[in-house]
ModelCIF file with pLDDT and N, C-alpha, C, O atoms, coordinates in Angstrom:
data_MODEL
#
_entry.id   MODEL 
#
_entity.id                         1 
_entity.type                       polymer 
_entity.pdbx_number_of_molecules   1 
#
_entity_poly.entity_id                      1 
_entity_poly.type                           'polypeptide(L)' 
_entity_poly.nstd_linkage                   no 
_entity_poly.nstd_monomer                   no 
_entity_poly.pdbx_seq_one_letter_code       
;(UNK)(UNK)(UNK)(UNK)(UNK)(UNK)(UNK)(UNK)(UNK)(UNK)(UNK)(UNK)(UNK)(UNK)(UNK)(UNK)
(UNK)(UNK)(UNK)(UNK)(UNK)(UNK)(UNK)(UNK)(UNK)(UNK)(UNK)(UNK)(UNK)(UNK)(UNK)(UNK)
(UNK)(UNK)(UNK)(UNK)(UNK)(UNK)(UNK)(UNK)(UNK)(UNK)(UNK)(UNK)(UNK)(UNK)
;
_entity_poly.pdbx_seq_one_letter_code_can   XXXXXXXXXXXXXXXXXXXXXXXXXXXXXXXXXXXXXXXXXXXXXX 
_entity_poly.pdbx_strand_id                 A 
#
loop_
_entity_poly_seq.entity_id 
_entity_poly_seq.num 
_entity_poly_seq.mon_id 
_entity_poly_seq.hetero 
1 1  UNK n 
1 2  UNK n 
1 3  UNK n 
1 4  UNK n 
1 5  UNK n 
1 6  UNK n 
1 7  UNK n 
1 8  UNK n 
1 9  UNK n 
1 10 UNK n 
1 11 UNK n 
1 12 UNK n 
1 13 UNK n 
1 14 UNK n 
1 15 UNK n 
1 16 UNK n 
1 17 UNK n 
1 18 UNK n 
1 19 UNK n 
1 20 UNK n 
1 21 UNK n 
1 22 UNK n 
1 23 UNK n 
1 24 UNK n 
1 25 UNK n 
1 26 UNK n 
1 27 UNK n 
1 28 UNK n 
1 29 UNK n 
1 30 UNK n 
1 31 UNK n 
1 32 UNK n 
1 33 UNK n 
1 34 UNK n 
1 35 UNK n 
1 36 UNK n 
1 37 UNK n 
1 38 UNK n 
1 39 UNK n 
1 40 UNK n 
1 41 UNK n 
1 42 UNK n 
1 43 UNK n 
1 44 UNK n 
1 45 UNK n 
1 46 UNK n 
#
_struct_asym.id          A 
_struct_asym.entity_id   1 
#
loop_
_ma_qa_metric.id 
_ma_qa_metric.mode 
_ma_qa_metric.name 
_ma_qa_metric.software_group_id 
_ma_qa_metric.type 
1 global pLDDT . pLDDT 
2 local  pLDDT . pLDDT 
#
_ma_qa_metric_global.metric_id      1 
_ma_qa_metric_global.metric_value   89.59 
_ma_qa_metric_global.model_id       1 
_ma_qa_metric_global.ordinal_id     1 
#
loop_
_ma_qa_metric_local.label_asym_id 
_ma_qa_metric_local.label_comp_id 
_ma_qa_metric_local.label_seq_id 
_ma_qa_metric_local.metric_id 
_ma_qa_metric_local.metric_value 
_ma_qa_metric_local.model_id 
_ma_qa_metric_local.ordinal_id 
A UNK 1  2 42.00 1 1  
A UNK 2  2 45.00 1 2  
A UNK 3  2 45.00 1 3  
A UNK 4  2 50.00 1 4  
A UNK 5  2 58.00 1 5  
A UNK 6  2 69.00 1 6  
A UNK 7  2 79.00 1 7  
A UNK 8  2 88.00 1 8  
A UNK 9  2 93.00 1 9  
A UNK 10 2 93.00 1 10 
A UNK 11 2 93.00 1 11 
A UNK 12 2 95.00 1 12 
A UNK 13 2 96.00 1 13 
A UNK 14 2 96.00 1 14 
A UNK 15 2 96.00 1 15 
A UNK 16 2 97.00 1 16 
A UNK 17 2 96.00 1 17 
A UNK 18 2 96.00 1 18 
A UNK 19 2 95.00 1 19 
A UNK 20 2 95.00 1 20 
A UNK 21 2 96.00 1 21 
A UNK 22 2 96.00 1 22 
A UNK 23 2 97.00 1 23 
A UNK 24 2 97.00 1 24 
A UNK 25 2 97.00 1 25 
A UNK 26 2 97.00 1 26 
A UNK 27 2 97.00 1 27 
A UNK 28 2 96.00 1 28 
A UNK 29 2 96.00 1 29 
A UNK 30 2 95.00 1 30 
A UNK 31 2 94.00 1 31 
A UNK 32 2 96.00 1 32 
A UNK 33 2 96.00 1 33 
A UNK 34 2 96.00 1 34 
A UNK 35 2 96.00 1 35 
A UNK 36 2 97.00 1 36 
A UNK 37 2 97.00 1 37 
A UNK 38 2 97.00 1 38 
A UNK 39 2 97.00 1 39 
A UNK 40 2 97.00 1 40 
A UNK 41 2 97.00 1 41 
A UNK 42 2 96.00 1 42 
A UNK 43 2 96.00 1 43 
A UNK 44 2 96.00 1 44 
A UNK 45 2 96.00 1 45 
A UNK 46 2 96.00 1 46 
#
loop_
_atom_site.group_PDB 
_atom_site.id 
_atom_site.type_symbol 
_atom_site.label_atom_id 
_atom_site.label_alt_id 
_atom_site.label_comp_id 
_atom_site.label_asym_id 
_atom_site.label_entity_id 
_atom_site.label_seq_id 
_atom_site.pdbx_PDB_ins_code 
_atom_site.Cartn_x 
_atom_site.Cartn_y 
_atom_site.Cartn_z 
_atom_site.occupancy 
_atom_site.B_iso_or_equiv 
_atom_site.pdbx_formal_charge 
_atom_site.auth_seq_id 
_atom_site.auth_comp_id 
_atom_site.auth_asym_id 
_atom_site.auth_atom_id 
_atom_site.pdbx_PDB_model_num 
ATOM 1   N N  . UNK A 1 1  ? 125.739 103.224 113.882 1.00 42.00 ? 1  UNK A N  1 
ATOM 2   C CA . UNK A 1 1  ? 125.033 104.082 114.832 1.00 42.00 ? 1  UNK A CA 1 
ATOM 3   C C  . UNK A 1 1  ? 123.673 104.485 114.294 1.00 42.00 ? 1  UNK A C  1 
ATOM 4   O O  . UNK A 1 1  ? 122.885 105.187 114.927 1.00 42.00 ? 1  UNK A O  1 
ATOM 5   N N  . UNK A 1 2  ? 123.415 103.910 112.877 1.00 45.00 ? 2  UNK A N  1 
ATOM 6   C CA . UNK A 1 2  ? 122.290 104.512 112.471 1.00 45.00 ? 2  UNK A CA 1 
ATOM 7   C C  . UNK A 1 2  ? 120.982 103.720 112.834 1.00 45.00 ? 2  UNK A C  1 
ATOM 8   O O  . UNK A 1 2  ? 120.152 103.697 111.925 1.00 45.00 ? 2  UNK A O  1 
ATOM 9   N N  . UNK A 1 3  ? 120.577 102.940 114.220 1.00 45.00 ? 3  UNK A N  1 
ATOM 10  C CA . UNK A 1 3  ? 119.530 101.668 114.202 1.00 45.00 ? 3  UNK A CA 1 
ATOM 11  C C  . UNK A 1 3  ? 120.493 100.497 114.620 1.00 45.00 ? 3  UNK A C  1 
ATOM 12  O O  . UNK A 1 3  ? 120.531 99.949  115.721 1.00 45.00 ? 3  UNK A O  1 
ATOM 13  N N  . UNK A 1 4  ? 121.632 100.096 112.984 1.00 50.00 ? 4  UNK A N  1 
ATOM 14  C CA . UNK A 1 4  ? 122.442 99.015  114.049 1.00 50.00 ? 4  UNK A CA 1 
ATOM 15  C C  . UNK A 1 4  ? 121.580 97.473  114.790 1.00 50.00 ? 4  UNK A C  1 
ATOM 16  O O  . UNK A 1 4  ? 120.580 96.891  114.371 1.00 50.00 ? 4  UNK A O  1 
ATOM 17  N N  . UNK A 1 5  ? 122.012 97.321  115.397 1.00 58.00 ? 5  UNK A N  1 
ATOM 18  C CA . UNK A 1 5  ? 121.901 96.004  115.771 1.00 58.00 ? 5  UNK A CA 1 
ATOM 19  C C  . UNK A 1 5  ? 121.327 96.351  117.627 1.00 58.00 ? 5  UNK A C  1 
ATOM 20  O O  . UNK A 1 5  ? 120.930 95.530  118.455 1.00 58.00 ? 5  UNK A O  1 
ATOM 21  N N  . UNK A 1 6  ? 121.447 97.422  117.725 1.00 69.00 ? 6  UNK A N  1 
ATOM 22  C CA . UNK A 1 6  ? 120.929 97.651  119.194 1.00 69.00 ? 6  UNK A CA 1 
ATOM 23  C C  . UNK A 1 6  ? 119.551 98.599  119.833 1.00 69.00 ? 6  UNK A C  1 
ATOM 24  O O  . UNK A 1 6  ? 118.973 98.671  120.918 1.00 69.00 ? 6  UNK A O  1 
ATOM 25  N N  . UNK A 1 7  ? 119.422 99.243  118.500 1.00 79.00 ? 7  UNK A N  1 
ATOM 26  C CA . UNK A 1 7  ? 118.076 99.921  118.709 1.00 79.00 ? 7  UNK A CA 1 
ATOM 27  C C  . UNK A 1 7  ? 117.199 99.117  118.472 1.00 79.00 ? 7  UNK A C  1 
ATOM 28  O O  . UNK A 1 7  ? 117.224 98.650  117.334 1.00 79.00 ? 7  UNK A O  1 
ATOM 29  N N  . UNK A 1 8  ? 116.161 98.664  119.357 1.00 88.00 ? 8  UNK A N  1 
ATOM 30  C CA . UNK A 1 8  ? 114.899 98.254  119.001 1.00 88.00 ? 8  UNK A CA 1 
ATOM 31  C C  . UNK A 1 8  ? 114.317 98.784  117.967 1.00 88.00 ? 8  UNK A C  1 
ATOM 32  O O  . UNK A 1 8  ? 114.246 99.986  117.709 1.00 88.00 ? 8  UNK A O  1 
ATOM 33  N N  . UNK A 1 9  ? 113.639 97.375  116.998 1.00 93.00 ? 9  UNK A N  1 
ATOM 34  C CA . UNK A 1 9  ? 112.641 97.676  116.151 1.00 93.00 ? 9  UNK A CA 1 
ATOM 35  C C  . UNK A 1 9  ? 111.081 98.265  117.000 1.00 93.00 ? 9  UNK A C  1 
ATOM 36  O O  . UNK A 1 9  ? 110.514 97.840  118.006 1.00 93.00 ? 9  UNK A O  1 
ATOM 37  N N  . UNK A 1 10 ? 110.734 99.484  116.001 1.00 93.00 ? 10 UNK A N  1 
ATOM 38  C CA . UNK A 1 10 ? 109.411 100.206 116.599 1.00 93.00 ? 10 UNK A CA 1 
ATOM 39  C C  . UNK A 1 10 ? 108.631 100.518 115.513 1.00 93.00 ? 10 UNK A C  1 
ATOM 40  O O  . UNK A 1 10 ? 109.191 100.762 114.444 1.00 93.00 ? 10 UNK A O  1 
ATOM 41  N N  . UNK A 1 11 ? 107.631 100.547 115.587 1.00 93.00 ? 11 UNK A N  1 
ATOM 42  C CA . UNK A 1 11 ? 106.197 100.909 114.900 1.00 93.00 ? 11 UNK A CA 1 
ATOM 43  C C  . UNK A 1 11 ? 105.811 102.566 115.170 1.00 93.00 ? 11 UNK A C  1 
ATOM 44  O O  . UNK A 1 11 ? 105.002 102.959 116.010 1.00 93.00 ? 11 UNK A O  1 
ATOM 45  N N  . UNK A 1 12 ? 106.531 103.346 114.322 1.00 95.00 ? 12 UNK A N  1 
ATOM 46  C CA . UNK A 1 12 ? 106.372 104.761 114.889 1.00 95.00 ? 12 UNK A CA 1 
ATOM 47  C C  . UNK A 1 12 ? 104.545 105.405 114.373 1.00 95.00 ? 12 UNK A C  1 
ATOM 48  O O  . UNK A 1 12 ? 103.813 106.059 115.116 1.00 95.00 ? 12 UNK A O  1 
ATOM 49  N N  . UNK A 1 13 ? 104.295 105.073 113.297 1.00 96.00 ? 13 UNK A N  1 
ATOM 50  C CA . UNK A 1 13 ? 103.152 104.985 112.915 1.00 96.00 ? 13 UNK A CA 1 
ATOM 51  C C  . UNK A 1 13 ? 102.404 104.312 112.244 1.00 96.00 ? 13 UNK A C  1 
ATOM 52  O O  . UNK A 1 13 ? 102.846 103.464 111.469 1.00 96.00 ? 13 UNK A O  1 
ATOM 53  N N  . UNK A 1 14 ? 101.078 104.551 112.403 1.00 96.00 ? 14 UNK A N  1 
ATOM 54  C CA . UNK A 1 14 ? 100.204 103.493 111.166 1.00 96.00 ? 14 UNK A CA 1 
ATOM 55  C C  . UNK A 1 14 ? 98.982  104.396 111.184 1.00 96.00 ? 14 UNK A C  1 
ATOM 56  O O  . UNK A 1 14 ? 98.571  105.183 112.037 1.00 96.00 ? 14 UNK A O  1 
ATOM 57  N N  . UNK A 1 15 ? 98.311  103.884 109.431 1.00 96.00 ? 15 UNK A N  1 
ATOM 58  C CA . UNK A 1 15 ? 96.988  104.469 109.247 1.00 96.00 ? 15 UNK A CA 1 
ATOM 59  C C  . UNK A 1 15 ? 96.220  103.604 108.381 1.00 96.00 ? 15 UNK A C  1 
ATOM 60  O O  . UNK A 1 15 ? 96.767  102.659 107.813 1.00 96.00 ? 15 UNK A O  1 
ATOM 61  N N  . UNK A 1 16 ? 95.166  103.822 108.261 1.00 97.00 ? 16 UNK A N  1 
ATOM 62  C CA . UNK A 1 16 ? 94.629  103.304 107.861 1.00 97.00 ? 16 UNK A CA 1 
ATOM 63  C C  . UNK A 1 16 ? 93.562  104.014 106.824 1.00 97.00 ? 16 UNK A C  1 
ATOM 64  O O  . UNK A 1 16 ? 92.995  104.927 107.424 1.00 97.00 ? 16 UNK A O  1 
ATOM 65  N N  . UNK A 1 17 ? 93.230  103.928 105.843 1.00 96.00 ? 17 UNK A N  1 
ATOM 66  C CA . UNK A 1 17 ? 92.774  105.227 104.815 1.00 96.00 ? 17 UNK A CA 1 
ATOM 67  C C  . UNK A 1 17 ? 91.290  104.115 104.119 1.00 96.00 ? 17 UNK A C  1 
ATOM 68  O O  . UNK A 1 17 ? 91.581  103.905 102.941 1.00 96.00 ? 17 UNK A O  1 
ATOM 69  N N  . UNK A 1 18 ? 90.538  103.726 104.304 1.00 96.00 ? 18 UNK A N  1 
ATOM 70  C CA . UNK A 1 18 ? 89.562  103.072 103.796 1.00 96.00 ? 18 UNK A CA 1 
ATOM 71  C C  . UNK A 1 18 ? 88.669  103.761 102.966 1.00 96.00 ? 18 UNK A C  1 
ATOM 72  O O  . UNK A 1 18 ? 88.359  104.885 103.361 1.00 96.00 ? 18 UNK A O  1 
ATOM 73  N N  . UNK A 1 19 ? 87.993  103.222 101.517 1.00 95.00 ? 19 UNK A N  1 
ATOM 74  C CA . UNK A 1 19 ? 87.594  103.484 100.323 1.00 95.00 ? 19 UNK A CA 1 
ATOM 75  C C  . UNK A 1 19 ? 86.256  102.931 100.161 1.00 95.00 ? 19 UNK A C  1 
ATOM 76  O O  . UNK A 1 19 ? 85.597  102.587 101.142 1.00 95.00 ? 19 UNK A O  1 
ATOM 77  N N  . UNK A 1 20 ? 85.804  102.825 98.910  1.00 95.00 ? 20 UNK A N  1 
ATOM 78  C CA . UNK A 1 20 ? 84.341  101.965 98.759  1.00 95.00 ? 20 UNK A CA 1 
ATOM 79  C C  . UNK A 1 20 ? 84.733  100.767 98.457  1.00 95.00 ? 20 UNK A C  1 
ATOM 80  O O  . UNK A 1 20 ? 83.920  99.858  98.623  1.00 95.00 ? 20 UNK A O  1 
ATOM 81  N N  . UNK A 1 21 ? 86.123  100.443 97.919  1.00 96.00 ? 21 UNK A N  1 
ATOM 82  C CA . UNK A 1 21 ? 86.516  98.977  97.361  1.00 96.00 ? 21 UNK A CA 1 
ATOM 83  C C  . UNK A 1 21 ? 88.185  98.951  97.672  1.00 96.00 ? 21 UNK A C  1 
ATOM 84  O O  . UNK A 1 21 ? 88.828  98.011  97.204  1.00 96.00 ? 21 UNK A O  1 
ATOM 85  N N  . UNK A 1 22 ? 88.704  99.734  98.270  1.00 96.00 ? 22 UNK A N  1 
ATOM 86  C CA . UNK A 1 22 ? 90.036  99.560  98.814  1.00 96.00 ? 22 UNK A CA 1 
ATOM 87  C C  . UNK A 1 22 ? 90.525  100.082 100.263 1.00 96.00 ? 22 UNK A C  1 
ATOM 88  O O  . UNK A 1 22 ? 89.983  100.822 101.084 1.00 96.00 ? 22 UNK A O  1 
ATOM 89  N N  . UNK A 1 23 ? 91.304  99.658  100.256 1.00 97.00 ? 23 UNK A N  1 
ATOM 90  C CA . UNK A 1 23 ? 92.100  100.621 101.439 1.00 97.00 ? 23 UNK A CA 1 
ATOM 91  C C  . UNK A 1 23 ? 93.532  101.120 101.688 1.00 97.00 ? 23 UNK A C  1 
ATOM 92  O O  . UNK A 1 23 ? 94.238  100.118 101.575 1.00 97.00 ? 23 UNK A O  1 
ATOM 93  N N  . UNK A 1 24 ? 94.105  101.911 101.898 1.00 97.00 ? 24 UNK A N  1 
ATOM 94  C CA . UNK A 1 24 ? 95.447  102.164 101.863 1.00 97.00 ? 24 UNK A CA 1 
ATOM 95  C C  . UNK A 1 24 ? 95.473  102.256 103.821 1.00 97.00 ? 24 UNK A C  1 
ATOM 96  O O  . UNK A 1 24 ? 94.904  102.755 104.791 1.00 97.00 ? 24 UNK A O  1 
ATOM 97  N N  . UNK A 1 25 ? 96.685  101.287 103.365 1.00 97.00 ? 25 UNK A N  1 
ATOM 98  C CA . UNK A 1 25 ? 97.592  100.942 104.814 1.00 97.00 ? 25 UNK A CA 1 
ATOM 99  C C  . UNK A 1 25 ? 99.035  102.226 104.659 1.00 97.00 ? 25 UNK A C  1 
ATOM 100 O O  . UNK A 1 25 ? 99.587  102.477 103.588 1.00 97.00 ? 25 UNK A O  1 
ATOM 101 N N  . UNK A 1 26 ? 99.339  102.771 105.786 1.00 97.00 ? 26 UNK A N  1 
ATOM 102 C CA . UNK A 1 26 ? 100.484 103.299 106.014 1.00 97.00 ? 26 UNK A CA 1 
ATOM 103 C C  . UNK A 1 26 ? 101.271 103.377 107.085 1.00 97.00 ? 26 UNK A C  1 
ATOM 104 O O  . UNK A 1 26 ? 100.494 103.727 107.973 1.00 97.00 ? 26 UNK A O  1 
ATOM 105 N N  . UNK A 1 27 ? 102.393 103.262 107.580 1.00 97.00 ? 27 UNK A N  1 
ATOM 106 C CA . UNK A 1 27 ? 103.254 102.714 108.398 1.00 97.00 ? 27 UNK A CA 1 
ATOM 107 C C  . UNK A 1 27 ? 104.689 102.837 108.244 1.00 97.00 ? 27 UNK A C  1 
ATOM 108 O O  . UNK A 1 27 ? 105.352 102.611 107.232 1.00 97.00 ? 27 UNK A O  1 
ATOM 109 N N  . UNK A 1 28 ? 105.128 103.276 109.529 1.00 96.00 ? 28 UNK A N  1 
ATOM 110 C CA . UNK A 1 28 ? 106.586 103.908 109.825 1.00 96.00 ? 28 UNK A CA 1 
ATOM 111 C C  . UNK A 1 28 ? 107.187 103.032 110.591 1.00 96.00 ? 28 UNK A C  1 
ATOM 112 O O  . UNK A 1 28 ? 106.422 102.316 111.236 1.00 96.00 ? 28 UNK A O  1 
ATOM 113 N N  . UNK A 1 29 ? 108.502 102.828 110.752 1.00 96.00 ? 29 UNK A N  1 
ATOM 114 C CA . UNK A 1 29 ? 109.521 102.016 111.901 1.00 96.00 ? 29 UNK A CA 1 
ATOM 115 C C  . UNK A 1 29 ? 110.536 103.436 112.156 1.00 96.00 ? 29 UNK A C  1 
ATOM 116 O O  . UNK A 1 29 ? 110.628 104.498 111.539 1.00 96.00 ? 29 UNK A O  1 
ATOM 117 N N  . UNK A 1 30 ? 111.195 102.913 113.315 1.00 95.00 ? 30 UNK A N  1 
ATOM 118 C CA . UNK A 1 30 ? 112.369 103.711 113.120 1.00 95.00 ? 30 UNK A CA 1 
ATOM 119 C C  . UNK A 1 30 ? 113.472 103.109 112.592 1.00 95.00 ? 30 UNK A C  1 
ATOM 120 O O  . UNK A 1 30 ? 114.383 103.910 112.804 1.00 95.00 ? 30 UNK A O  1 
ATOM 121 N N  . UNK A 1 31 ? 113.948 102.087 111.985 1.00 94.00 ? 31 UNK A N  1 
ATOM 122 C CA . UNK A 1 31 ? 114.826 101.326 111.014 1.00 94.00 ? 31 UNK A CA 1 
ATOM 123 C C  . UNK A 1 31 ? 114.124 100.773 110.005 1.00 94.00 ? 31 UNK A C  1 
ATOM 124 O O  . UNK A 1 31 ? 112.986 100.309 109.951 1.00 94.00 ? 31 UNK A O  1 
ATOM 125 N N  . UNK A 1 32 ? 115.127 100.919 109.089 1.00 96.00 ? 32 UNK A N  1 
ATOM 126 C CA . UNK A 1 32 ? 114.754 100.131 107.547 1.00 96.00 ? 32 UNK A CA 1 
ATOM 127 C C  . UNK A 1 32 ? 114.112 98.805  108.338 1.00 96.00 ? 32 UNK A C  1 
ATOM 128 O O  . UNK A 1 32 ? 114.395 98.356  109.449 1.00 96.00 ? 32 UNK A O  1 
ATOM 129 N N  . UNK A 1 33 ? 112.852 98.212  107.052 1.00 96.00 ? 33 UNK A N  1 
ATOM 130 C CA . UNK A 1 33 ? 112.217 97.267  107.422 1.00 96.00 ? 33 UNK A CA 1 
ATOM 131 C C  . UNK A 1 33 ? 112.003 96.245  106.227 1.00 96.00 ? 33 UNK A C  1 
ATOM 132 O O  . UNK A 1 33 ? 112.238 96.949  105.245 1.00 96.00 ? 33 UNK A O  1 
ATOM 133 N N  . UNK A 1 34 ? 111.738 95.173  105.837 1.00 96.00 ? 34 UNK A N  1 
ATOM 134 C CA . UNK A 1 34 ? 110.575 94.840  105.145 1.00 96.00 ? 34 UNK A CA 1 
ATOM 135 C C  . UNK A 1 34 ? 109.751 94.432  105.840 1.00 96.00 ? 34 UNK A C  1 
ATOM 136 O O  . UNK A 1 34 ? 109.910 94.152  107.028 1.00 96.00 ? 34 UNK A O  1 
ATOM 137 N N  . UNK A 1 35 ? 108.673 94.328  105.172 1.00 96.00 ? 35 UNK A N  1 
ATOM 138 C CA . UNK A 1 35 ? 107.265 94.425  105.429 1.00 96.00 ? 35 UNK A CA 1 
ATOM 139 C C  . UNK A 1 35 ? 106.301 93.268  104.678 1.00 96.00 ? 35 UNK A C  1 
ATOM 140 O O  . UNK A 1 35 ? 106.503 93.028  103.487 1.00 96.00 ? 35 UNK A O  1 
ATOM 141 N N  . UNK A 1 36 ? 105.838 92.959  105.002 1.00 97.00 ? 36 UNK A N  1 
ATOM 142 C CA . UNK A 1 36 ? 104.363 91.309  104.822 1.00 97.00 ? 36 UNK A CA 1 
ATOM 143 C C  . UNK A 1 36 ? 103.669 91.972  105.727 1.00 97.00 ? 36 UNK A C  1 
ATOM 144 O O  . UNK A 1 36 ? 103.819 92.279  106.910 1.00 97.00 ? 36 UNK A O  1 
ATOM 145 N N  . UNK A 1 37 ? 102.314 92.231  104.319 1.00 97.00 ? 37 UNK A N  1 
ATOM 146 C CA . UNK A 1 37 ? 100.626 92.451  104.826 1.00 97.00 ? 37 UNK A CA 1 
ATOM 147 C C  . UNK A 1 37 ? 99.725  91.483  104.395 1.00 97.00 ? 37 UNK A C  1 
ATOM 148 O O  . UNK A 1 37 ? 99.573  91.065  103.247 1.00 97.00 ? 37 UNK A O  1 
ATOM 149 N N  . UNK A 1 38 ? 99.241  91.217  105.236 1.00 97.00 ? 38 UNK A N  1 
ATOM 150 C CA . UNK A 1 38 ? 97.949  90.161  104.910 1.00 97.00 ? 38 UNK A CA 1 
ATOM 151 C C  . UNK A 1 38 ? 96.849  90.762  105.350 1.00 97.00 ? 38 UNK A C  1 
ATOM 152 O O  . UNK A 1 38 ? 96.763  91.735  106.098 1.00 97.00 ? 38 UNK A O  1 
ATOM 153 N N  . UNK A 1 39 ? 95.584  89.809  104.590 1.00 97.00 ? 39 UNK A N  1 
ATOM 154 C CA . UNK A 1 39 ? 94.780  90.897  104.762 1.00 97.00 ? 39 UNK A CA 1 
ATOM 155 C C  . UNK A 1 39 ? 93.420  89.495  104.443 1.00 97.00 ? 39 UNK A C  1 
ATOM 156 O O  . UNK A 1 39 ? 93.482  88.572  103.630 1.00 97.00 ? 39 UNK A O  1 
ATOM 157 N N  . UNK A 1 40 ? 92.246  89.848  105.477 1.00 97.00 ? 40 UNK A N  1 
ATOM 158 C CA . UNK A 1 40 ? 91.461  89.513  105.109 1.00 97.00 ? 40 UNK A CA 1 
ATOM 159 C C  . UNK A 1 40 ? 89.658  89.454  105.772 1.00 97.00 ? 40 UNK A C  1 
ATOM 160 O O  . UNK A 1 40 ? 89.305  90.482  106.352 1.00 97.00 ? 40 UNK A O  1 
ATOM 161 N N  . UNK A 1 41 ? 88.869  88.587  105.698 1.00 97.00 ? 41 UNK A N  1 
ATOM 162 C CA . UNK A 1 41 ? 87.625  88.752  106.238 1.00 97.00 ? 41 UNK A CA 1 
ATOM 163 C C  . UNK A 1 41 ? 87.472  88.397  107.507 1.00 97.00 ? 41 UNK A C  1 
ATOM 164 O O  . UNK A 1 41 ? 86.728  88.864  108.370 1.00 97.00 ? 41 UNK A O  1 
ATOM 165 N N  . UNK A 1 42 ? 88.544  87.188  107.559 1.00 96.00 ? 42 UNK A N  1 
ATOM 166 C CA . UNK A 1 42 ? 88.763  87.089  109.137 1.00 96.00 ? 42 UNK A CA 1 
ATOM 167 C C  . UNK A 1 42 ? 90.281  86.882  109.800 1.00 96.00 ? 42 UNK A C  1 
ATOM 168 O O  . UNK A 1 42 ? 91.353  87.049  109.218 1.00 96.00 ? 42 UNK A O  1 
ATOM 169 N N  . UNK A 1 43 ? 90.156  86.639  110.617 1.00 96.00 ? 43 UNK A N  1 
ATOM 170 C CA . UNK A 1 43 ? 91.739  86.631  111.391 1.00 96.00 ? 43 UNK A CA 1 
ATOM 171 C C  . UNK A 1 43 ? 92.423  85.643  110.492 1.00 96.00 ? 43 UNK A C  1 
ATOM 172 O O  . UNK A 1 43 ? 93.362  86.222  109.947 1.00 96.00 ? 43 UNK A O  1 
ATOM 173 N N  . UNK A 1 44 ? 92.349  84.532  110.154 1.00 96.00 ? 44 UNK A N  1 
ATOM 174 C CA . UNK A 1 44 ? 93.129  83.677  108.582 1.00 96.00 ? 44 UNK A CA 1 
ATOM 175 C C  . UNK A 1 44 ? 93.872  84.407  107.961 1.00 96.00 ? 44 UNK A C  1 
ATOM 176 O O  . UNK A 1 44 ? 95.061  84.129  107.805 1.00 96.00 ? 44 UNK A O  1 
ATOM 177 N N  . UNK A 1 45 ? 93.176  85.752  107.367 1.00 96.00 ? 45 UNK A N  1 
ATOM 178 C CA . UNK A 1 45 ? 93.990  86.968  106.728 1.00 96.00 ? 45 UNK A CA 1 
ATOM 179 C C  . UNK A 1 45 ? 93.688  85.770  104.931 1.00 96.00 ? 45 UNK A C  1 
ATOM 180 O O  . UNK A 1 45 ? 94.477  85.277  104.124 1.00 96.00 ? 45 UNK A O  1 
ATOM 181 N N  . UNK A 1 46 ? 92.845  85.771  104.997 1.00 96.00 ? 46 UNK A N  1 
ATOM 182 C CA . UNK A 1 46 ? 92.501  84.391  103.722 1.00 96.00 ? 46 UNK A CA 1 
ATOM 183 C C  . UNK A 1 46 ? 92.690  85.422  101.957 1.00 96.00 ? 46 UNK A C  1 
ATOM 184 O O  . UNK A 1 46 ? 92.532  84.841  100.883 1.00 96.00 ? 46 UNK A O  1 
#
């Protein structure tokens, strides 16, 4: 009953925290997740 197999996966939040040479990503679901970020100069995510 906790998520389970019948609650939709959701994106409850995200942020985005940008630096002079980094950035911090942050991000919620409402079920356990893993997670793959890519990241890059253009849509490639290179």
């Amino acid at each position: 009953t906790n998520g389970g197999g019948s609650a939709p996966l959701e994106l409850r939040y995200i942020s985005v925290s940008p630096d002079l040479q980094s950035a911090l990503i942050q991000f919620g679901t409402n079920v356990p997740v893993q997670a793959f970020v890519y990241w890059g100069e253009t849509l490639d995510y290179e």
